[in-house]
N, C-alpha and C. Protein backbone atom coordinates (compact mmCIF):
# COMPACT_ATOMS: atom_id res chain seq x y z
N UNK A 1 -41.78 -11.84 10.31
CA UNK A 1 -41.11 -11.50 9.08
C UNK A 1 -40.08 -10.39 9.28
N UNK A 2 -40.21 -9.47 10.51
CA UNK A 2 -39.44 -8.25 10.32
C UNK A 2 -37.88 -8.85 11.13
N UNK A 3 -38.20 -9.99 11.79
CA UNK A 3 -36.75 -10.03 12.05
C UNK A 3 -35.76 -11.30 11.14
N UNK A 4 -36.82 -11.79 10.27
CA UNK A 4 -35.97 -12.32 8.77
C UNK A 4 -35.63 -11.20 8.02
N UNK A 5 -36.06 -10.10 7.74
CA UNK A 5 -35.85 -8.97 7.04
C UNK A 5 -34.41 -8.15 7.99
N UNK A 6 -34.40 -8.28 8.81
CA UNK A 6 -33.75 -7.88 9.79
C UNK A 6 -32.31 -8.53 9.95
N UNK A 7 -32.47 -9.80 9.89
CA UNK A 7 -31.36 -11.33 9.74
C UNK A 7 -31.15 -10.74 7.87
N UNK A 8 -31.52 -10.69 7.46
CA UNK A 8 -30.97 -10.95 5.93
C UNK A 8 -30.32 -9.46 5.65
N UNK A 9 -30.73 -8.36 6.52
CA UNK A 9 -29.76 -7.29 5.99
C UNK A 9 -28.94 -7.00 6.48
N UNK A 10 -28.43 -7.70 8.10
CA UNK A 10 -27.13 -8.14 8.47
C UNK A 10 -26.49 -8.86 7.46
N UNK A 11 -27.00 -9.76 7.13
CA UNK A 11 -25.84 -10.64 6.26
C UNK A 11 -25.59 -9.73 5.14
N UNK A 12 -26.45 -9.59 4.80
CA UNK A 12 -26.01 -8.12 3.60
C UNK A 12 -25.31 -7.29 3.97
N UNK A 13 -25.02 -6.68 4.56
CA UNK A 13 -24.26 -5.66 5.08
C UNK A 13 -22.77 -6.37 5.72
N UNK A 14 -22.99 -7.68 6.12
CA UNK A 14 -21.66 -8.45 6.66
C UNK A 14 -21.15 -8.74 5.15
N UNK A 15 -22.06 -8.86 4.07
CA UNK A 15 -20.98 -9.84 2.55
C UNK A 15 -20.83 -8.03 2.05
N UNK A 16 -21.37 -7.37 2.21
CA UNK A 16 -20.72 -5.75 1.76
C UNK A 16 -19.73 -5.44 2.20
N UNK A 17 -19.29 -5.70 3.58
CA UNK A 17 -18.17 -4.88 4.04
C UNK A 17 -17.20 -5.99 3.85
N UNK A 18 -17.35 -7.57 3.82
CA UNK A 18 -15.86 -8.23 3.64
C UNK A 18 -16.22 -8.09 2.01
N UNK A 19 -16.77 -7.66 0.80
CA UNK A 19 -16.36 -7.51 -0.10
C UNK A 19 -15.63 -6.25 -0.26
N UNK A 20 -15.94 -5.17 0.15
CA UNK A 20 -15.38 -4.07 0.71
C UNK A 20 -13.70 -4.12 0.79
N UNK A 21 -13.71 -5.17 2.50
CA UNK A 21 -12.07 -4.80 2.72
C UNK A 21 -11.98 -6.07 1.87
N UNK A 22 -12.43 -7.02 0.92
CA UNK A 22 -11.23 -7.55 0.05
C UNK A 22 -10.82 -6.74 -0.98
N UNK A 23 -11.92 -6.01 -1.60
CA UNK A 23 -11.33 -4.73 -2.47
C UNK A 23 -10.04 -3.98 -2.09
N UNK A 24 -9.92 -3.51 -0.76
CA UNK A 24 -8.82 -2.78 -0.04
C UNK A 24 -7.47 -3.86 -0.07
N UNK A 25 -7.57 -4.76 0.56
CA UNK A 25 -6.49 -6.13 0.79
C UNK A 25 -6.06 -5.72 -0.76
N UNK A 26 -7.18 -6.05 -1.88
CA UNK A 26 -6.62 -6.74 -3.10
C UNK A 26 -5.51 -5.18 -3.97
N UNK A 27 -6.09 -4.11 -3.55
CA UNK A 27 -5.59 -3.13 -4.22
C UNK A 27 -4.39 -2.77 -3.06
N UNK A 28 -3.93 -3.12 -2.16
CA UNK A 28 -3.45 -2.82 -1.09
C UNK A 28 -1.88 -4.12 -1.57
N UNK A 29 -2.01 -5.23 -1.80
CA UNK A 29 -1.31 -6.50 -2.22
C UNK A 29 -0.70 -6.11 -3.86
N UNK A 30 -1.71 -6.01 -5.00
CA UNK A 30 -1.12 -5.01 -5.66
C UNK A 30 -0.36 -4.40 -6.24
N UNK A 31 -0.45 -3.26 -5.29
CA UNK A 31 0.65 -2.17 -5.19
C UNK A 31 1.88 -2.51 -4.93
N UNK A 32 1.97 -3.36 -3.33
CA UNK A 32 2.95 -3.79 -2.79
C UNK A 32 3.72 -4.95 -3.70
N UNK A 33 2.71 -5.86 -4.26
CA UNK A 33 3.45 -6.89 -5.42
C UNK A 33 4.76 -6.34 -6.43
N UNK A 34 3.68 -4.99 -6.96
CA UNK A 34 4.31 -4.18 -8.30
C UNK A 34 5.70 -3.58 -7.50
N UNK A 35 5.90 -3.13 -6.53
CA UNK A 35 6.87 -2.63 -5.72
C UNK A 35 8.05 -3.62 -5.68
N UNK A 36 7.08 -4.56 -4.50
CA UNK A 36 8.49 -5.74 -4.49
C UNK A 36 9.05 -6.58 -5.44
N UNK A 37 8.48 -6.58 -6.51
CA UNK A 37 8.60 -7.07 -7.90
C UNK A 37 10.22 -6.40 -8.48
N UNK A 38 9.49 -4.91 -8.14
CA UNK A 38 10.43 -3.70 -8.76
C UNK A 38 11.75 -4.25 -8.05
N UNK A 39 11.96 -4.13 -7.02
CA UNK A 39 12.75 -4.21 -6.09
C UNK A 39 13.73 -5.78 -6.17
N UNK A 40 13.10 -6.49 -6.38
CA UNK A 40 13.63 -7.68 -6.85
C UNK A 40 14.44 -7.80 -7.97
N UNK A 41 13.72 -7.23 -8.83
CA UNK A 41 14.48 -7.13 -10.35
C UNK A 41 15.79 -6.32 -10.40
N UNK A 42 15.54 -5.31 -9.23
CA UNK A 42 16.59 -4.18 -9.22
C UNK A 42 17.70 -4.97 -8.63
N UNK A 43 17.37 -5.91 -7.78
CA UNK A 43 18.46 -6.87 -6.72
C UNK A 43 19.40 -7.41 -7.51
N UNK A 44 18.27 -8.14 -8.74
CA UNK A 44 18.62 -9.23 -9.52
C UNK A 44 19.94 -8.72 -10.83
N UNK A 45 19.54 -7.25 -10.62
CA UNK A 45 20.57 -6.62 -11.24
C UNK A 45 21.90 -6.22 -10.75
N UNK A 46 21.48 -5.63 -9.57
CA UNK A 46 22.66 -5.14 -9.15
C UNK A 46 23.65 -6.74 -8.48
N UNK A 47 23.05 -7.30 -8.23
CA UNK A 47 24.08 -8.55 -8.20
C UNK A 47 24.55 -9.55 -9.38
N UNK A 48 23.96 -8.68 -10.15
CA UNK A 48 24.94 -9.43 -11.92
C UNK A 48 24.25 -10.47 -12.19
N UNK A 49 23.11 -10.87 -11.86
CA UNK A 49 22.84 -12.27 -12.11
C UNK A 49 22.57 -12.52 -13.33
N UNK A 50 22.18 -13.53 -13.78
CA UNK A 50 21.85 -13.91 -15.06
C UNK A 50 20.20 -14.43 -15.50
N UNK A 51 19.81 -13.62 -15.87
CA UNK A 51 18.34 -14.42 -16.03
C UNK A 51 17.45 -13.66 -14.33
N UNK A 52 16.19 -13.87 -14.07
CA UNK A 52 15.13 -13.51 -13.03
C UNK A 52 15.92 -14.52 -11.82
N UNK A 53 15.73 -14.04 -10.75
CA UNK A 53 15.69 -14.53 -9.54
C UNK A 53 13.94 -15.02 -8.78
N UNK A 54 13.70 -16.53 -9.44
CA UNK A 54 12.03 -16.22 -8.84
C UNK A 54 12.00 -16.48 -7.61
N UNK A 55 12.85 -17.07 -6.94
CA UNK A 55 13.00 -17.04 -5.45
C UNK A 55 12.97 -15.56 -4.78
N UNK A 56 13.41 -14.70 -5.03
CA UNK A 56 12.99 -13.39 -5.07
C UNK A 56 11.59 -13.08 -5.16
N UNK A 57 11.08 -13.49 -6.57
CA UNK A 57 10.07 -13.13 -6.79
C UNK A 57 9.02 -13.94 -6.25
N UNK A 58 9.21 -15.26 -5.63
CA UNK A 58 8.29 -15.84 -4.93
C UNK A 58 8.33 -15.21 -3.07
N UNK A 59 9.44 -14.81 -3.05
CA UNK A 59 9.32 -13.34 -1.92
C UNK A 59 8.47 -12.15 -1.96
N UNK A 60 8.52 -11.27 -3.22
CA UNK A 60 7.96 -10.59 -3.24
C UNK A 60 6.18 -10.73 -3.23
N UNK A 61 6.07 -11.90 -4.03
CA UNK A 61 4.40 -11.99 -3.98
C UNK A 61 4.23 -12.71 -2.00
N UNK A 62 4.60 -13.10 -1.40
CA UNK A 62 4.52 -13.60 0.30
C UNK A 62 5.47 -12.17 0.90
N UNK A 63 5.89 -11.26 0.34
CA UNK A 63 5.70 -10.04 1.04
C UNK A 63 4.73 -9.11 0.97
N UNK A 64 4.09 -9.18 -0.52
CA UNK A 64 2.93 -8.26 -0.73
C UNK A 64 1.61 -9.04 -0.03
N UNK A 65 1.58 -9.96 0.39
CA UNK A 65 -0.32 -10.76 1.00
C UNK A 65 0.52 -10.39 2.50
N UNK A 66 1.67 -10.69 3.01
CA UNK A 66 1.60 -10.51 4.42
C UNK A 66 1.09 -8.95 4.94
N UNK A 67 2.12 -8.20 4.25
CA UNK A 67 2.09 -6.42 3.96
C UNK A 67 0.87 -5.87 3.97
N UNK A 68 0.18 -6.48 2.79
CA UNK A 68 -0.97 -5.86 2.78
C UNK A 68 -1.79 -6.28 4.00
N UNK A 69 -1.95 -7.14 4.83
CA UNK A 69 -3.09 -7.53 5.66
C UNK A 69 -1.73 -6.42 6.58
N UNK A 70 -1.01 -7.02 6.96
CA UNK A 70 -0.36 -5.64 8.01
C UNK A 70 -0.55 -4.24 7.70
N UNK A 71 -1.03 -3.66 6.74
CA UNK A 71 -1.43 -2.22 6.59
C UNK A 71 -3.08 -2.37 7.04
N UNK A 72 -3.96 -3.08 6.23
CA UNK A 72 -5.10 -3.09 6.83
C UNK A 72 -5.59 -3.23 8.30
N UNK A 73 -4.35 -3.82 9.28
CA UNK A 73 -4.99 -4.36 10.48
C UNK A 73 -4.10 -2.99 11.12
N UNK A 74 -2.97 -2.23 10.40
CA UNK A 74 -2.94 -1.06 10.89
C UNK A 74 -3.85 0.09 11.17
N UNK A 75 -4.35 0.34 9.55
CA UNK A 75 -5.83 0.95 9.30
C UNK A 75 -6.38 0.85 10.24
N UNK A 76 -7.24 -0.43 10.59
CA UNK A 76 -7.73 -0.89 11.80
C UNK A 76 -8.04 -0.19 12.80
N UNK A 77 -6.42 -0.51 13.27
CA UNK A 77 -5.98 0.16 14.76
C UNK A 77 -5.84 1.83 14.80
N UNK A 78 -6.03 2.00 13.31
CA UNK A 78 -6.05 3.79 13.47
C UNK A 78 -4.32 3.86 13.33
N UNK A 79 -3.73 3.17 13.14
CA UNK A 79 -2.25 3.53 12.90
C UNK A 79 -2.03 4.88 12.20
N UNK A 80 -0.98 6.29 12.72
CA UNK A 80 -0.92 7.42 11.05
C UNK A 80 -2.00 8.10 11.12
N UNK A 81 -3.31 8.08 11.94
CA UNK A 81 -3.83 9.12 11.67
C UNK A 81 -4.03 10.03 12.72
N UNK A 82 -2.56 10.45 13.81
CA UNK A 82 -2.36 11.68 14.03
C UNK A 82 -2.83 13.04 13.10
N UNK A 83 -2.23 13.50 11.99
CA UNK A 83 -2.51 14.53 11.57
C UNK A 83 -3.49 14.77 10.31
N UNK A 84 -4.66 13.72 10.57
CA UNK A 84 -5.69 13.69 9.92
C UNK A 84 -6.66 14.56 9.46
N UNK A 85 -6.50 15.94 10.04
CA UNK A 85 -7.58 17.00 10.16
C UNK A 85 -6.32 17.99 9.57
N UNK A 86 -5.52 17.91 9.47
CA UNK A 86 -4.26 18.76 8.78
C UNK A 86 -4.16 18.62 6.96
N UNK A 87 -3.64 19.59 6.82
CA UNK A 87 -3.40 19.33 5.03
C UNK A 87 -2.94 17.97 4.78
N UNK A 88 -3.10 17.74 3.04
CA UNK A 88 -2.98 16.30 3.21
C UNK A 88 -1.32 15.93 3.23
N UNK A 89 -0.54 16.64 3.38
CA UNK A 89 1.14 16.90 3.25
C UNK A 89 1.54 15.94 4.65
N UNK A 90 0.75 16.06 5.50
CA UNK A 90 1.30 15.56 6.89
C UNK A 90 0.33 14.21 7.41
N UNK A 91 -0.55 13.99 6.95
CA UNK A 91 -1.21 12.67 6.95
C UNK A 91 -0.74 11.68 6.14
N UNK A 92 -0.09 12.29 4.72
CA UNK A 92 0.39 10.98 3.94
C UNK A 92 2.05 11.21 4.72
N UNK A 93 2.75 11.67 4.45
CA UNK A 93 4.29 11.56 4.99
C UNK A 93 4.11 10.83 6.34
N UNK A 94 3.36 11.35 7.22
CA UNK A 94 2.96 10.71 8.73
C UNK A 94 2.71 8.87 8.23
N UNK A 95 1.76 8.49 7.67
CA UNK A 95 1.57 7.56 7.22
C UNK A 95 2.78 6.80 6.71
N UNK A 96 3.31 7.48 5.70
CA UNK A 96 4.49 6.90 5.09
C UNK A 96 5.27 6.70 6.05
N UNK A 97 5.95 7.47 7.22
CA UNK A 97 7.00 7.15 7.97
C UNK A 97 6.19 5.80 9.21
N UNK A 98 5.27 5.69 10.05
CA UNK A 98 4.88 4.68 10.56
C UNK A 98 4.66 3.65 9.81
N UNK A 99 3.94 3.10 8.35
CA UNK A 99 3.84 2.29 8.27
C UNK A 99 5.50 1.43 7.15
N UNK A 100 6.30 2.49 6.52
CA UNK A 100 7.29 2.03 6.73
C UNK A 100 7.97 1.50 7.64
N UNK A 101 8.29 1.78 8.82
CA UNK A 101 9.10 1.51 10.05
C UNK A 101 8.44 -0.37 10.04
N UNK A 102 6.49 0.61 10.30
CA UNK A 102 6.28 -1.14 10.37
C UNK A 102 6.46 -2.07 9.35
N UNK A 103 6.74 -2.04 7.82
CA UNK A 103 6.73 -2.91 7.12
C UNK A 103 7.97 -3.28 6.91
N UNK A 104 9.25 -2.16 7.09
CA UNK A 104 10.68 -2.73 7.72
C UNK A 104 10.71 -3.95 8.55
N UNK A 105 10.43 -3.55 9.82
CA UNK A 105 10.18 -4.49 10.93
C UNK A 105 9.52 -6.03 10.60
N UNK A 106 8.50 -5.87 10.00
CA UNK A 106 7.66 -6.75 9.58
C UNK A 106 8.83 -7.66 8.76
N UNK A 107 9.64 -7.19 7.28
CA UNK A 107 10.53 -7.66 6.80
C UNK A 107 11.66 -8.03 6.96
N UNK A 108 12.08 -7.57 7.94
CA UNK A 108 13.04 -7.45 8.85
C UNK A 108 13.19 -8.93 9.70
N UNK A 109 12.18 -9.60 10.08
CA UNK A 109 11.79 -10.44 11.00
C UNK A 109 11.37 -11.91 10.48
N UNK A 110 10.89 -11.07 8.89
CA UNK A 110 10.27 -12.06 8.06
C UNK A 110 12.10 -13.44 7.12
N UNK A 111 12.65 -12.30 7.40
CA UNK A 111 14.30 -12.37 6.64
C UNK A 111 14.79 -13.43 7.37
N UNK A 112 14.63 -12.83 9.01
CA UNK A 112 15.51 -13.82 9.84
C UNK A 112 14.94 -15.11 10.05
N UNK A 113 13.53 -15.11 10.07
CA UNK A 113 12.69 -16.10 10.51
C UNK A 113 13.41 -17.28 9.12
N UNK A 114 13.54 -16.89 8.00
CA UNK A 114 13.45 -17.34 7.01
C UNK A 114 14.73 -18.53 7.11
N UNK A 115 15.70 -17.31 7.40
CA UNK A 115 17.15 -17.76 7.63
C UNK A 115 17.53 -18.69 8.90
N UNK A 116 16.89 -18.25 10.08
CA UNK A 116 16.79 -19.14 10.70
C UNK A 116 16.65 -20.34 10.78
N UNK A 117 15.08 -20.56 10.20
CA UNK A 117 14.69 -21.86 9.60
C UNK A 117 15.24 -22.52 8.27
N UNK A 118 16.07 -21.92 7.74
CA UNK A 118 17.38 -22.50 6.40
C UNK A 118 18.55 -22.98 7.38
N UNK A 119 18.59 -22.99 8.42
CA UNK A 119 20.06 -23.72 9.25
C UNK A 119 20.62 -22.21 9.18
N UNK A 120 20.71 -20.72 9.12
CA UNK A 120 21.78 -20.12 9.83
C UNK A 120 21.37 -19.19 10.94
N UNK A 121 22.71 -18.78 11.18
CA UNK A 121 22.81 -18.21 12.87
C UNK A 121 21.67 -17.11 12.38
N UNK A 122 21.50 -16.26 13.59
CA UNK A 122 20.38 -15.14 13.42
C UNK A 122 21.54 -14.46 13.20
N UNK A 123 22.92 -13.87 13.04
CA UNK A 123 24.08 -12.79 12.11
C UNK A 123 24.14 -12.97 11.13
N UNK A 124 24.27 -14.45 10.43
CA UNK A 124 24.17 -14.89 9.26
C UNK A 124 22.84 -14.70 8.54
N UNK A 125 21.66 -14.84 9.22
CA UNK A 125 20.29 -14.50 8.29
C UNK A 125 20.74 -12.62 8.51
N UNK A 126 21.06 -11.81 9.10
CA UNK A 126 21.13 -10.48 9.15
C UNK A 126 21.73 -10.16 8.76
N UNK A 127 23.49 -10.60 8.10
CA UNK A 127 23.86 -10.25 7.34
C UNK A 127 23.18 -10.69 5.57
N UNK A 128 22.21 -11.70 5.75
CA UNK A 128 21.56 -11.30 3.96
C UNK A 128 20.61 -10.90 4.11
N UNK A 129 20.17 -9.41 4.39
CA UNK A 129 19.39 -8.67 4.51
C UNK A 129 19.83 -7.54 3.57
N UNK A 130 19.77 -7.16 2.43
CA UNK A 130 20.25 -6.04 1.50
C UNK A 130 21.89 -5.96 2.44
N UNK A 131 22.55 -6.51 2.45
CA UNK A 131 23.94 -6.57 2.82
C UNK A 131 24.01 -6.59 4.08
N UNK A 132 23.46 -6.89 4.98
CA UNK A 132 23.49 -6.79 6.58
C UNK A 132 24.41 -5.72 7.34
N UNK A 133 24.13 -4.47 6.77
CA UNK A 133 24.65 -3.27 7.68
C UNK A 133 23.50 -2.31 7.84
N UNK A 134 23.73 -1.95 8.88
CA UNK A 134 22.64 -0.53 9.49
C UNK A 134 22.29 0.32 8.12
N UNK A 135 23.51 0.73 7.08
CA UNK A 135 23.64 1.61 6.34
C UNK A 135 22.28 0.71 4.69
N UNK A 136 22.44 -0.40 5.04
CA UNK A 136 21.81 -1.12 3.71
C UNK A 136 20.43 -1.00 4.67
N UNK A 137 19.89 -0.98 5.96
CA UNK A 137 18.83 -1.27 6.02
C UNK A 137 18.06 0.20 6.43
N UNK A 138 18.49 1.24 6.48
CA UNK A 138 18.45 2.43 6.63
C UNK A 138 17.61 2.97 5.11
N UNK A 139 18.82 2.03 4.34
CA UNK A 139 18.50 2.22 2.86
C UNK A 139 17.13 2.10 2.35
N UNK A 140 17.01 0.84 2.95
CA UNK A 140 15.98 0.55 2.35
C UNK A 140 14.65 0.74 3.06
N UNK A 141 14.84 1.53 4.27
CA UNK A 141 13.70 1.79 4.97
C UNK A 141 12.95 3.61 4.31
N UNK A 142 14.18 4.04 3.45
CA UNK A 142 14.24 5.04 2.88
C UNK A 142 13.49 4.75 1.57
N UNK A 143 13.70 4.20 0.83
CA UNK A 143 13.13 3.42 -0.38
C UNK A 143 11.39 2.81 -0.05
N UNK A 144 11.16 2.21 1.01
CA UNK A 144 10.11 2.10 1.45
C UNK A 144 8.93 2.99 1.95
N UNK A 145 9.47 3.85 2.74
CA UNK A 145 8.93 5.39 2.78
C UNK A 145 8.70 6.24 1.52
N UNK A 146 9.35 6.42 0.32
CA UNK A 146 8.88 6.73 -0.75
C UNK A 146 8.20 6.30 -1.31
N UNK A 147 8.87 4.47 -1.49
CA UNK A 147 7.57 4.25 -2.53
C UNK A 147 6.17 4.16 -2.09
N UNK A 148 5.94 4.43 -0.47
CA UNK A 148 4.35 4.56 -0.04
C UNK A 148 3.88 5.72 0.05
N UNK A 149 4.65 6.77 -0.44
CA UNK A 149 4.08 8.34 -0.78
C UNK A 149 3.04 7.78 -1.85
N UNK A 150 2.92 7.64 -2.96
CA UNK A 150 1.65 8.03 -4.04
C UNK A 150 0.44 6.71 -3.58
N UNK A 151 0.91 6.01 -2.59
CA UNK A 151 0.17 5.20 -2.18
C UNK A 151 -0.62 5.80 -1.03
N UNK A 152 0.34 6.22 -0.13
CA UNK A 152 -0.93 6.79 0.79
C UNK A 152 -1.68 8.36 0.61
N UNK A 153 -0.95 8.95 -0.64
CA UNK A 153 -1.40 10.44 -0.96
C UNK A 153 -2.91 9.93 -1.83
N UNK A 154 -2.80 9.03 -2.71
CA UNK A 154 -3.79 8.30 -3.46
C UNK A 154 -5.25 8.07 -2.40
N UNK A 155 -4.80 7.47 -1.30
CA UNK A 155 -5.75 7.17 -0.31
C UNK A 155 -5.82 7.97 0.70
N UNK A 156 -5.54 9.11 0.95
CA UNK A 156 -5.87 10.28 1.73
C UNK A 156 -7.08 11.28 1.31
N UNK A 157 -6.28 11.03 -0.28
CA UNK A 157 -6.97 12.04 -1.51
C UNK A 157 -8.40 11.74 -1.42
N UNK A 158 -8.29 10.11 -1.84
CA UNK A 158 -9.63 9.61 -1.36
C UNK A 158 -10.64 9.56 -0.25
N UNK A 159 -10.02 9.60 1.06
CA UNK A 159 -10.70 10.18 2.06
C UNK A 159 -11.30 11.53 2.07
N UNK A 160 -10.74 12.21 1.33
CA UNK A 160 -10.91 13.60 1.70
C UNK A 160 -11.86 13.98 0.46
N UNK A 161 -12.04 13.06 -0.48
CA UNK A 161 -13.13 13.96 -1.56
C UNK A 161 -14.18 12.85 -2.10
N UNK A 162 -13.40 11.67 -1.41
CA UNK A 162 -14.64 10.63 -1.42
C UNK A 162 -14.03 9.29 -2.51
N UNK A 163 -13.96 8.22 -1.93
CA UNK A 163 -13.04 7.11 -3.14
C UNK A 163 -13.45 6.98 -4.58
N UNK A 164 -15.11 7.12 -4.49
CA UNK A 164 -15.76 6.91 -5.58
C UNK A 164 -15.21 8.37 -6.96
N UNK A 165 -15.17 9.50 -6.30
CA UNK A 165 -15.37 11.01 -6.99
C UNK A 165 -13.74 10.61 -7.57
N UNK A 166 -12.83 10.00 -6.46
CA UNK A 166 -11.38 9.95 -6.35
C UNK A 166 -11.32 8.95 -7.71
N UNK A 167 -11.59 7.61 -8.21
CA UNK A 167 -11.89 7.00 -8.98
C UNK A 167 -12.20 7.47 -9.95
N UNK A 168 -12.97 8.58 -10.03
CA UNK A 168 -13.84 8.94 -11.42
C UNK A 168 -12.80 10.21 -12.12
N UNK A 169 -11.90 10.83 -11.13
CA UNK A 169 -11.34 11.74 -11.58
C UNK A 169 -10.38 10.61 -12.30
N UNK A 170 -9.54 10.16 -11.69
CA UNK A 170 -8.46 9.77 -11.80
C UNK A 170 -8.48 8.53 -13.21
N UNK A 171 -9.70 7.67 -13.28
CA UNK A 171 -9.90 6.55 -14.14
C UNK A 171 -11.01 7.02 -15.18
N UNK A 172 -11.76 8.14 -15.00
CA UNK A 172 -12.67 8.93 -15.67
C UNK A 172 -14.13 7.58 -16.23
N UNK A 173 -14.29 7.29 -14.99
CA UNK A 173 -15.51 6.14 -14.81
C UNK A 173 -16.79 6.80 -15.09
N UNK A 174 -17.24 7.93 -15.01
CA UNK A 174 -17.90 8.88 -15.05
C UNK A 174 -19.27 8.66 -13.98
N UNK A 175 -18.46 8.40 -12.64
CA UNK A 175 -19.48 8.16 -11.52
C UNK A 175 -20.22 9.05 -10.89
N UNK A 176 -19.55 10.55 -11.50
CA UNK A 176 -20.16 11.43 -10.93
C UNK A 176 -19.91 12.50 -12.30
N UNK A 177 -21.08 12.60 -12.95
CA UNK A 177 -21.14 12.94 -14.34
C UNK A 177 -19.95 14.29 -15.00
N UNK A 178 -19.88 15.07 -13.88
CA UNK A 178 -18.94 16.27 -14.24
C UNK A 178 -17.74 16.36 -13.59
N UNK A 179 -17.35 15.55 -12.87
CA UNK A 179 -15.87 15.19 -12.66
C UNK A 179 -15.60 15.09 -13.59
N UNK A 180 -14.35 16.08 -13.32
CA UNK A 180 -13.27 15.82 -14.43
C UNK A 180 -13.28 16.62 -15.99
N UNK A 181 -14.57 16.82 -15.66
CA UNK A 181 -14.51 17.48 -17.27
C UNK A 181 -14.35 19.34 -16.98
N UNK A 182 -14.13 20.03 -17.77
CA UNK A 182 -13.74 21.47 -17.76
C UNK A 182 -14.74 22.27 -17.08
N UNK A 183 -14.80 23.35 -16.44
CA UNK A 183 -16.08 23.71 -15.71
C UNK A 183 -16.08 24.85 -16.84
N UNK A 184 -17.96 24.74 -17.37
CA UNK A 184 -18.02 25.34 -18.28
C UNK A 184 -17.97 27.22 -17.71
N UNK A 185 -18.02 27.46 -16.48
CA UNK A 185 -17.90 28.81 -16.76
C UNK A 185 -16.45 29.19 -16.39
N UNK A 186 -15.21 28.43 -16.39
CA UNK A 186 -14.17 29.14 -17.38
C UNK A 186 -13.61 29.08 -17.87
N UNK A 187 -14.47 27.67 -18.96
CA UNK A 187 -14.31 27.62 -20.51
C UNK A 187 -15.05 29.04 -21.07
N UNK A 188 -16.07 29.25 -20.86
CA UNK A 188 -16.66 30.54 -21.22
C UNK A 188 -15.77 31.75 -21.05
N UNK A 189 -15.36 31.71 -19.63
CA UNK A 189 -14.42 33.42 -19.62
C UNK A 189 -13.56 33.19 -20.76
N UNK A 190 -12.65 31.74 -20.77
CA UNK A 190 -11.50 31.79 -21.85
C UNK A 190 -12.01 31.84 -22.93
N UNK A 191 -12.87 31.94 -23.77
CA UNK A 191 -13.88 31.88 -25.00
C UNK A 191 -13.62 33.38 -24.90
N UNK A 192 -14.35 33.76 -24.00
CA UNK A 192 -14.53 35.97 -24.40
C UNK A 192 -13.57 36.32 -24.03
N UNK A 193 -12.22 35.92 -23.80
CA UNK A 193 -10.67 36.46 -24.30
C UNK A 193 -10.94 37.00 -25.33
């Protein structure tokens, strides 16, 4: 019996942790959706169009599932966490600048592949890349690096005080009964003002 007990809390512990990282994937996809969404719409503007571009937007949702499994299998590999034991100022920016570069790259590749396989040259898929100059893709490697600041400060935060406590402050779940609420001794000092 002890090694059916034994067999069944492996599997338990194997359906915990892939429910686990699908939690991560799913909040990880997301983010990146709501982003490239953003980013699309902004396209769809600045090139005058008329009405949504869902070809765009059927980009952005097959950039956010690729993205996200490429940050997780970064995670993984420990990608960004050089200055992990440092304030959290240099673990998220650190973060932000590697896994931008990689999700550039990643998009970058994803563009040409695309274009490629549409019949044009690999100059022609690189020039429709946010305008195919160094200066447009610079751009947007800049834009990418920001918008993963409150993303990886969010999940640093969480490392560092615990996801669950991080959750309860932030969504006020009340997982940990006095998160979040006023600490009564200095509500008290401010009272005997």
């Amino acid at each position: 019996m002890d090694e059916n007990d034994a067999k069944s809390h492996r599997v338990h512990n194997l359906k915990e942790k892939a429910s686990t990282e699908f939690r991560k994937f799913l909040i990880i996809f997301l983010y990146l959706w709501i982003v490239f969404a953003a980013l699309s719409i902004h396209e769809s503007i600045i090139r005058a169009k008329h009405g949504l571009d869902y070809t765009e937007h059927g980009f952005a949702i097959i950039n956010a599932l690729v993205l996200a499994k490429v940050i997780l299998v970064g995670d993984y590999f420990q990608l960004g966490t050089r200055f992990k034991d440092k304030p959290l100022v240099y673990p998220v920016l650190h973060k932000c600048l590697v896994f931008s570069v990689l999700l550039m790259g990643f998009h970058l590749a994803e563009r040409m592949i695309v274009g490629i396989a549409g019949g044009k040259s690999a100059s022609e898929s690189f020039a429709g890349i946010g305008g195919g100059t160094l200066r447009s893709t610079i751009s947007m490697s800049v834009l990418a690096f920001v918008m993963l600041i409150p993303f990886f400060a969010f999940r640093e935060l969480g490392r560092m005080i615990g996801e669950q406590k991080l959750l309860s402050l932030f969504l006020g779940t009340g997982v940990h009964g006095d998160v979040g609420k006023p600490d009564r001794n200095i509500q008290s000092r401010d009272e005997s003002r």
